[in-house]
PDB file of N, CA and C in Angstrom:
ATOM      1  N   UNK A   1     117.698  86.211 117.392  1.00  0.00           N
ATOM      2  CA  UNK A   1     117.398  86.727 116.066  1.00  0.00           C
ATOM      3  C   UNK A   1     118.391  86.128 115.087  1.00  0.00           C
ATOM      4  N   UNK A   2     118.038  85.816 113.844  1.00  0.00           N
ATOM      5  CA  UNK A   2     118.280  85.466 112.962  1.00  0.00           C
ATOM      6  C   UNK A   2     118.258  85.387 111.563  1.00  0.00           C
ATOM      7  N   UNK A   3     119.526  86.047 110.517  1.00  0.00           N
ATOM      8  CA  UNK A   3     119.091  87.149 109.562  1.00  0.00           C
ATOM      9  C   UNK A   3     119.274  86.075 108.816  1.00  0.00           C
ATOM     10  N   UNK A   4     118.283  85.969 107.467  1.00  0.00           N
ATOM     11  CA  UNK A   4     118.932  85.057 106.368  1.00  0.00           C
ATOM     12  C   UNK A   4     118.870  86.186 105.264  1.00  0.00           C
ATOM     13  N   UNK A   5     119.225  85.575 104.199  1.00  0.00           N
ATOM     14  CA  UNK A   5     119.660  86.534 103.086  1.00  0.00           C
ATOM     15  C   UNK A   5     120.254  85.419 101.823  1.00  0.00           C
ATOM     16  N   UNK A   6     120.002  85.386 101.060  1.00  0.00           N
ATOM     17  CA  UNK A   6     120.254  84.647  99.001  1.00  0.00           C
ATOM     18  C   UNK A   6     120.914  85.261  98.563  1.00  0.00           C
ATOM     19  N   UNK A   7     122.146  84.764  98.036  1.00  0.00           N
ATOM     20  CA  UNK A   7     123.497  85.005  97.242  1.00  0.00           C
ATOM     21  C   UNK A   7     123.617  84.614  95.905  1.00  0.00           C
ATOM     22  N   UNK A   8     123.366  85.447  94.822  1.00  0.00           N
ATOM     23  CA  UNK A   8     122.901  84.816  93.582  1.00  0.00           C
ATOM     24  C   UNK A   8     124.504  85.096  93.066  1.00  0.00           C
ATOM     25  N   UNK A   9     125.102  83.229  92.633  1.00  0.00           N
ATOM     26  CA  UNK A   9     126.744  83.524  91.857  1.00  0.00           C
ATOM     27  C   UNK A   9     126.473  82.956  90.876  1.00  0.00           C
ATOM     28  N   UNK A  10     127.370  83.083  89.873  1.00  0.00           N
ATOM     29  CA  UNK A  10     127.259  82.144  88.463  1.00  0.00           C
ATOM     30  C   UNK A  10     128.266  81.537  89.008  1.00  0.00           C
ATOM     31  N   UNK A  11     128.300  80.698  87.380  1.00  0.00           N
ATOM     32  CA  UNK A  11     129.471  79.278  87.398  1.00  0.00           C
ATOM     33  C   UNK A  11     130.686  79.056  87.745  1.00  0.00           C
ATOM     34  N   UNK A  12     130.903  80.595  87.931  1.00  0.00           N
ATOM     35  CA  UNK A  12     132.767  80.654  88.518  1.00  0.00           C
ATOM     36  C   UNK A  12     132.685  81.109  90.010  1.00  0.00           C
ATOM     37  N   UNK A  13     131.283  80.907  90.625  1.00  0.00           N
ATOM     38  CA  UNK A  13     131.397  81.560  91.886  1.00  0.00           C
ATOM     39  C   UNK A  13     131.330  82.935  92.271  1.00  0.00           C
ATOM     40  N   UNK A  14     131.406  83.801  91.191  1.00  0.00           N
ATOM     41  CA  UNK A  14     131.549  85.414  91.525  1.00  0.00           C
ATOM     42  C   UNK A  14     129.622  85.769  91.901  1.00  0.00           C
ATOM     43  N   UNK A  15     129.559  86.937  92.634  1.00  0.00           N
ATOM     44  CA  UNK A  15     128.432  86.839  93.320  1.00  0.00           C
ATOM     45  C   UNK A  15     127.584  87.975  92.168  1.00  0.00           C
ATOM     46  N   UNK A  16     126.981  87.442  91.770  1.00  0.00           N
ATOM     47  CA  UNK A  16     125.484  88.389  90.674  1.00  0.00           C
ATOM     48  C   UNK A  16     124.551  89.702  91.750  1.00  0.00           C
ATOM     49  N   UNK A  17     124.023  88.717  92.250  1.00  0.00           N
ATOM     50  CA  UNK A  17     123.049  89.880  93.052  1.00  0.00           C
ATOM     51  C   UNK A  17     122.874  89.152  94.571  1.00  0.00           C
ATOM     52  N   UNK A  18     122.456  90.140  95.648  1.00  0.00           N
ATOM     53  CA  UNK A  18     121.950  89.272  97.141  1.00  0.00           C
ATOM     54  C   UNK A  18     120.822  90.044  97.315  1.00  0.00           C
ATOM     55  N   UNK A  19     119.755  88.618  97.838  1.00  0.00           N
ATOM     56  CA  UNK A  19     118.485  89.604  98.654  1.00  0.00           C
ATOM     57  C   UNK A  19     118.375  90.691  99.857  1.00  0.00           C
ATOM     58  N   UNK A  20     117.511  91.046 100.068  1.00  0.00           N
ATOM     59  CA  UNK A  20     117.658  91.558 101.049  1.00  0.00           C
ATOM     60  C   UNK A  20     117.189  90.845 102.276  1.00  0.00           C
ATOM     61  N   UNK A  21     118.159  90.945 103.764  1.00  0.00           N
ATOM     62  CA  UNK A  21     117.657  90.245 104.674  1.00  0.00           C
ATOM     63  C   UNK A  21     116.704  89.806 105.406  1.00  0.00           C
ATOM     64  N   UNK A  22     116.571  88.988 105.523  1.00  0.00           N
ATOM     65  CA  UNK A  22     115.164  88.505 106.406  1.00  0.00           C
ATOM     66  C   UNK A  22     115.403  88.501 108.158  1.00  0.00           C
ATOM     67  N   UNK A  23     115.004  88.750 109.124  1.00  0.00           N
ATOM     68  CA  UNK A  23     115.331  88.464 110.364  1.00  0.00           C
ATOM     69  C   UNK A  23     114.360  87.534 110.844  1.00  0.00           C
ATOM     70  N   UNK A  24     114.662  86.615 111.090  1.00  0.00           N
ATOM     71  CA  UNK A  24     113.809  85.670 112.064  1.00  0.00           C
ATOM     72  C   UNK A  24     113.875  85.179 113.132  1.00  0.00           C
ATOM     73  N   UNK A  25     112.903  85.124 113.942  1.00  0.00           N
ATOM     74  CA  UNK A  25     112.665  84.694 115.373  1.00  0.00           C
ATOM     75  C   UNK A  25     111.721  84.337 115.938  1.00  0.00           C
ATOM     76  N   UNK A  26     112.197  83.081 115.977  1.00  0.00           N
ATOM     77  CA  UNK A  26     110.604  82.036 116.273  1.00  0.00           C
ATOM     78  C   UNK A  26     109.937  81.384 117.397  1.00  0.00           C
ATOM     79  N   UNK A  27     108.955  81.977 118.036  1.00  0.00           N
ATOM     80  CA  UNK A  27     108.132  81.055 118.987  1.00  0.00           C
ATOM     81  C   UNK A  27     108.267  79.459 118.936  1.00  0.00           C
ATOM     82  N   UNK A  28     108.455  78.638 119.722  1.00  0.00           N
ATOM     83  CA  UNK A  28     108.462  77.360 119.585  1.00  0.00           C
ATOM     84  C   UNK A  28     106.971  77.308 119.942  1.00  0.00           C
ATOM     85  N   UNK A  29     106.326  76.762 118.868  1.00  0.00           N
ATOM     86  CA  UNK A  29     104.976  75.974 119.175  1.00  0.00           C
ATOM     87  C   UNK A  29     105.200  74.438 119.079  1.00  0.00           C
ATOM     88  N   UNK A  30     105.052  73.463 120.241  1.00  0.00           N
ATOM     89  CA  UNK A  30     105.077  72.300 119.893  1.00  0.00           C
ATOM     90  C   UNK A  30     104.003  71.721 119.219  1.00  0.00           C
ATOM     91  N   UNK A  31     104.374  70.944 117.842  1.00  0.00           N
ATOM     92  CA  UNK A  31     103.127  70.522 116.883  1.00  0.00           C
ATOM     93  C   UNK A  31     103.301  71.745 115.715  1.00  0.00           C
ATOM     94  N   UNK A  32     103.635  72.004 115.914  1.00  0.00           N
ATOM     95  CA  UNK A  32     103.627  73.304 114.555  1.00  0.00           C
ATOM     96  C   UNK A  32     104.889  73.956 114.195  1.00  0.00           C
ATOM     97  N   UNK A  33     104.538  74.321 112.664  1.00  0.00           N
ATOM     98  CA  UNK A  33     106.587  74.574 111.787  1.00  0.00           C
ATOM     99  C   UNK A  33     105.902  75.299 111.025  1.00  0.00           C
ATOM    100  N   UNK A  34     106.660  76.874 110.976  1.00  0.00           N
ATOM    101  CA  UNK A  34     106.168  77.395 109.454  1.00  0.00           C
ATOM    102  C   UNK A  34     107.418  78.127 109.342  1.00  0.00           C
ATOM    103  N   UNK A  35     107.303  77.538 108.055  1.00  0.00           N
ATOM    104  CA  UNK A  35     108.925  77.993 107.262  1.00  0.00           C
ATOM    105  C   UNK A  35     109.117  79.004 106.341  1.00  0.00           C
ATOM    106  N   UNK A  36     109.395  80.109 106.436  1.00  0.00           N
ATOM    107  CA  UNK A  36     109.350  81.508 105.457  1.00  0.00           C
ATOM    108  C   UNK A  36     110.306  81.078 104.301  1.00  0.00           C
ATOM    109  N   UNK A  37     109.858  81.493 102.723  1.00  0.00           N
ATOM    110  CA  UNK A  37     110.810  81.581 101.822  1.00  0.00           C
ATOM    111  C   UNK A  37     110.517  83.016 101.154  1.00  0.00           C
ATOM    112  N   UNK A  38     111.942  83.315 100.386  1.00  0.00           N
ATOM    113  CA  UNK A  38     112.267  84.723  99.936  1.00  0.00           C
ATOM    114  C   UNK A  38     112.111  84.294  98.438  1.00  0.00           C
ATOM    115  N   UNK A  39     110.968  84.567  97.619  1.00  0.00           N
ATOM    116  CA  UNK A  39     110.538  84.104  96.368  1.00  0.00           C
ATOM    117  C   UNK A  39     111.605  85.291  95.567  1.00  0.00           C
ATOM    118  N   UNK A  40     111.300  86.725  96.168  1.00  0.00           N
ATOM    119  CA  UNK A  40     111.867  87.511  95.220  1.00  0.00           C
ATOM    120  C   UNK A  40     111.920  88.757  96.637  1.00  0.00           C
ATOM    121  N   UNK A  41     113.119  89.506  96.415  1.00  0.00           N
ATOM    122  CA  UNK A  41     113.113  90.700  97.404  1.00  0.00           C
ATOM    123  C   UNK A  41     113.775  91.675  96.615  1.00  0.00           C
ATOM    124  N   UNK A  42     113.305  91.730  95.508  1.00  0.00           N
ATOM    125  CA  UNK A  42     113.389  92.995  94.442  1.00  0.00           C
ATOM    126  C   UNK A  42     112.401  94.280  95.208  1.00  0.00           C
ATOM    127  N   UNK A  43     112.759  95.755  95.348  1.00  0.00           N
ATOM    128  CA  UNK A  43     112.143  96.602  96.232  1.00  0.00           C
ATOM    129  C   UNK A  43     110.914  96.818  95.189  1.00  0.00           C
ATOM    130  N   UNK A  44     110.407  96.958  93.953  1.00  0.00           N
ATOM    131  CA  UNK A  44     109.108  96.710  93.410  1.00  0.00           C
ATOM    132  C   UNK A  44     108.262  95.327  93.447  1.00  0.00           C
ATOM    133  N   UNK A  45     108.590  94.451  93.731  1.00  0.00           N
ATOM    134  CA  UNK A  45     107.857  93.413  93.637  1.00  0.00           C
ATOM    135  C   UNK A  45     108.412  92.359  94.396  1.00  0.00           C
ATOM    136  N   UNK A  46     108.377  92.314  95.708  1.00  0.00           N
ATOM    137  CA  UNK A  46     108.905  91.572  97.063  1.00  0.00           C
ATOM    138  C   UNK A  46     107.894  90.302  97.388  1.00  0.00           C
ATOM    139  N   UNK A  47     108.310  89.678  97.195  1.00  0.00           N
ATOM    140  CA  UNK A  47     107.058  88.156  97.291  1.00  0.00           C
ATOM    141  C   UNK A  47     108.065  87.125  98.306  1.00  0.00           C
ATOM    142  N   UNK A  48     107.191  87.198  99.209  1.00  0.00           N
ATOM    143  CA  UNK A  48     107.517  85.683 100.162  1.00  0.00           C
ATOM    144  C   UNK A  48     106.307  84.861  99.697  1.00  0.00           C
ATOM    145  N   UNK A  49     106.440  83.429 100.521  1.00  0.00           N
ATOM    146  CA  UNK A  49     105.710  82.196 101.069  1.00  0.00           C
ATOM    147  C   UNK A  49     106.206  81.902 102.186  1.00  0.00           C
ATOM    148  N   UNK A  50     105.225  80.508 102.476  1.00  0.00           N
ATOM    149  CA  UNK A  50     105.482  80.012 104.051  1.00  0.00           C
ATOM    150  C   UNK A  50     104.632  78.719 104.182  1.00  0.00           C
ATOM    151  N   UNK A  51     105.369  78.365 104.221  1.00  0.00           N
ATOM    152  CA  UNK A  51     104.982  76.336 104.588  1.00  0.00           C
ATOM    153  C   UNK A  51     104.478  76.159 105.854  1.00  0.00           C
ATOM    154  N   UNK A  52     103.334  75.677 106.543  1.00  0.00           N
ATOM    155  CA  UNK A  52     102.734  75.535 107.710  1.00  0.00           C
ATOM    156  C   UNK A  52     102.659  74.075 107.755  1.00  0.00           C
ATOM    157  N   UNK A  53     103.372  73.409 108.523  1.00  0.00           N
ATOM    158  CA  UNK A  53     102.959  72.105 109.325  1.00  0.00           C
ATOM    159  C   UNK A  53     102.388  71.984 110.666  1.00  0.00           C
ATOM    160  N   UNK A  54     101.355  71.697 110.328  1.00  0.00           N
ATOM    161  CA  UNK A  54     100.712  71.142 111.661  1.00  0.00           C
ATOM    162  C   UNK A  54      99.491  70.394 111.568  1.00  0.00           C
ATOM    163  N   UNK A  55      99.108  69.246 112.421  1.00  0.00           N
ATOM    164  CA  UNK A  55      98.354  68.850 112.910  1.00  0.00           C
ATOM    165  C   UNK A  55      96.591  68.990 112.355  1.00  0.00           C
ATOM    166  N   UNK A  56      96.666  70.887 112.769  1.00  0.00           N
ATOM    167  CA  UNK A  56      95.350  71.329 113.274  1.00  0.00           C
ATOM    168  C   UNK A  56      94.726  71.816 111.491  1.00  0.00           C
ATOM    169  N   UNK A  57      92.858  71.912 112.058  1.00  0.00           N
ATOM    170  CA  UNK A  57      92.727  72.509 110.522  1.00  0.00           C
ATOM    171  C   UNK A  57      92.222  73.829 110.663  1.00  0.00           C
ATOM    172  N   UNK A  58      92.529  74.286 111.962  1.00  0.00           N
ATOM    173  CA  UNK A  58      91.441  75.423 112.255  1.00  0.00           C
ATOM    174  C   UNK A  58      92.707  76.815 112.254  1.00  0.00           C
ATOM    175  N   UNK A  59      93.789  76.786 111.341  1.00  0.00           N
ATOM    176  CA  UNK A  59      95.043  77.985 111.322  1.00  0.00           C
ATOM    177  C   UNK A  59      94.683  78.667 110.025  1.00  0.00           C
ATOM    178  N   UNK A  60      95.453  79.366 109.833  1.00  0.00           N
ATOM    179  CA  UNK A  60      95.214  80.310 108.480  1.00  0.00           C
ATOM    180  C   UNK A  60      96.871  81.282 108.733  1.00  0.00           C
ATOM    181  N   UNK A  61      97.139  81.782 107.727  1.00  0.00           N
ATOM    182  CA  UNK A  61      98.449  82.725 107.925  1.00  0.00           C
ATOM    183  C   UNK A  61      98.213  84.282 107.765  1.00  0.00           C
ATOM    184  N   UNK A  62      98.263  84.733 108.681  1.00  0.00           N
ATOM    185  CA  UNK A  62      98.157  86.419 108.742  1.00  0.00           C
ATOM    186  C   UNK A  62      99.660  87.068 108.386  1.00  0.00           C
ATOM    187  N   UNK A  63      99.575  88.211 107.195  1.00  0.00           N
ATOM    188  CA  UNK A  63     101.322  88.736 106.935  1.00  0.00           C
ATOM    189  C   UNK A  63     101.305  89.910 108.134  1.00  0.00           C
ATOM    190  N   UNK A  64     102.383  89.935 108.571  1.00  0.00           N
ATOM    191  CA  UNK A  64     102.218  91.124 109.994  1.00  0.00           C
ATOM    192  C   UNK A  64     103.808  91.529 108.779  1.00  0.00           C
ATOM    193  N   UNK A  65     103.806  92.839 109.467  1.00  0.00           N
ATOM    194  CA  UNK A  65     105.533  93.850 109.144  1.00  0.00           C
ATOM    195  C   UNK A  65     105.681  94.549 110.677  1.00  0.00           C
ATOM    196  N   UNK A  66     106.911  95.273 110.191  1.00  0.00           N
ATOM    197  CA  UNK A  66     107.877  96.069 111.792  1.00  0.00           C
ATOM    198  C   UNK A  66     108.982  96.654 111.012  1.00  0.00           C
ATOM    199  N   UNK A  67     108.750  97.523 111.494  1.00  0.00           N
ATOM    200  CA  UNK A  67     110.133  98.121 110.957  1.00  0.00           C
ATOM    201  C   UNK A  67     111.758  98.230 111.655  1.00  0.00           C
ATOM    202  N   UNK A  68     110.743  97.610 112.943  1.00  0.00           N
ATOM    203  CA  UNK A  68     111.860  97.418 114.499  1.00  0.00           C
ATOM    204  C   UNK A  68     111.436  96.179 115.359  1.00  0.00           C
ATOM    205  N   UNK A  69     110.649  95.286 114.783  1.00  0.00           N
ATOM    206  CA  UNK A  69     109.834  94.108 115.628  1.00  0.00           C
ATOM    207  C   UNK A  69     109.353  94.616 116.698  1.00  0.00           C
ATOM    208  N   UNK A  70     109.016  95.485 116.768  1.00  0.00           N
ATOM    209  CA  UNK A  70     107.505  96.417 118.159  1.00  0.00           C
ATOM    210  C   UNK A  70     107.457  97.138 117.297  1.00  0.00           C
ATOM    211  N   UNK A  71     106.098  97.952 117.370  1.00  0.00           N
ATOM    212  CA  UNK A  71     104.473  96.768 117.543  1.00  0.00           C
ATOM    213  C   UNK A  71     104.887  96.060 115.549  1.00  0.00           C
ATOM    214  N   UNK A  72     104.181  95.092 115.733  1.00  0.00           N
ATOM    215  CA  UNK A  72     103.500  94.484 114.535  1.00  0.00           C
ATOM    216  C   UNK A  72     102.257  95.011 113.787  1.00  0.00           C
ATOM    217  N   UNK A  73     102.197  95.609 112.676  1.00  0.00           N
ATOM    218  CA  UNK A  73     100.661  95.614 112.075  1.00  0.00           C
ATOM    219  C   UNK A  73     100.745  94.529 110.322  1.00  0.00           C
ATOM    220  N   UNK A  74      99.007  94.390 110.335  1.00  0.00           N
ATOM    221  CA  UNK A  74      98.991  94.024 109.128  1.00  0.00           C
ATOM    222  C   UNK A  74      99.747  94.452 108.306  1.00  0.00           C
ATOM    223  N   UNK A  75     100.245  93.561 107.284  1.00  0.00           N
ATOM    224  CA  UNK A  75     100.825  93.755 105.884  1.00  0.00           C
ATOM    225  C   UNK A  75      99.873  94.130 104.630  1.00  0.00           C
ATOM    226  N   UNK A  76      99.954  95.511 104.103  1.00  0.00           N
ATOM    227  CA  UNK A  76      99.020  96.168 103.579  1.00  0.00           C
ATOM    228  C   UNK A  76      99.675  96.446 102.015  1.00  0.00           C
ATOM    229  N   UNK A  77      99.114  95.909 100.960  1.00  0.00           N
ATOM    230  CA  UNK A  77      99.713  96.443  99.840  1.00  0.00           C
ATOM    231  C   UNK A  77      99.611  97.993  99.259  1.00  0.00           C
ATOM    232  N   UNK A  78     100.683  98.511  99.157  1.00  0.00           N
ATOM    233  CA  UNK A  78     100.821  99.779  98.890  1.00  0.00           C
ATOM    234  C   UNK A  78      99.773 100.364  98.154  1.00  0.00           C
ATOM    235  N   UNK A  79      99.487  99.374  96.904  1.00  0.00           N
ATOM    236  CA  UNK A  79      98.248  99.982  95.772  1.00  0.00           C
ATOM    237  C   UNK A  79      96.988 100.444  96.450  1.00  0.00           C
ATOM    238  N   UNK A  80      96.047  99.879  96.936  1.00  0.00           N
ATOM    239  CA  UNK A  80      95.285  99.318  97.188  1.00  0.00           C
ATOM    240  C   UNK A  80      94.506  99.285  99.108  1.00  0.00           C
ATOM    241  N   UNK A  81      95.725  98.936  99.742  1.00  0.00           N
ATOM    242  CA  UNK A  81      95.302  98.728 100.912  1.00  0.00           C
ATOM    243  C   UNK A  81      94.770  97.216 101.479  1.00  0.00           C
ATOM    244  N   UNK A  82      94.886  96.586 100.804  1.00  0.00           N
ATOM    245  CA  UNK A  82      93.916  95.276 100.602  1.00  0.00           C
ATOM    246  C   UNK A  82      95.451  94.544 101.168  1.00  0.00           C
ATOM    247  N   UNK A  83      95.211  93.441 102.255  1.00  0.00           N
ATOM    248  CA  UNK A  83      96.340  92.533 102.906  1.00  0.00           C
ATOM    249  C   UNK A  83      96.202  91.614 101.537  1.00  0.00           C
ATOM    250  N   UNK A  84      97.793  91.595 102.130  1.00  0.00           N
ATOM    251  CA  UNK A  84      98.670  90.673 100.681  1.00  0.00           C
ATOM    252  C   UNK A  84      98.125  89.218 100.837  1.00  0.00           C
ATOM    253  N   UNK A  85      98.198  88.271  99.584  1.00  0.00           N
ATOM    254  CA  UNK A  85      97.799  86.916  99.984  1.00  0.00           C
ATOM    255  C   UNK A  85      99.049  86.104 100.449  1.00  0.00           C
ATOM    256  N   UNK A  86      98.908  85.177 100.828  1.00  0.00           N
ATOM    257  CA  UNK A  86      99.731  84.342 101.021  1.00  0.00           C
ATOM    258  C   UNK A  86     100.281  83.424  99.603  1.00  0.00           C
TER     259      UNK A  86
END
């Protein structure tokens, strides 16, 4: 496992704000890379992406959550119910 997390400093180095962490842990698929970014992890309006390299044309990206990594379910927007886009 592997936590990342964004350190926002100004010009003298002193630290402004940090995201909140990400944990990652990744299946090795050989032929395939998908790379998570933290657009914004403000607790009202939390937006990732994710870069998919591969090969194939037949993938698509499903958002899963955990609150403990067991079990996984869809990622469901609070409003609505409707899975978030990518």
């Amino acid at each position: 496992m592997r936590y990342v997390r964004a350190k926002i400093v100004d010009t003298e180095g002193g630290q402004v704000a940090v995201s909140n962490p990400v944990g990652m842990a990744a299946k090795a698929v050989e032929g395939t890379d998908a790379t998570l970014s933290v657009e914004s992890s403000a607790a009202d309006e939390m937006a990732f992406s994710v870069s998919v390299r591969t090969g194939r044309d037949d993938v698509f990206v499903e958002w899963e959550q955990s609150s403990d990594a067991h079990p996984w379910t869809a990622l469901k927007d609070d409003e609505d119910g409707d899975e978030e886009t990518a």
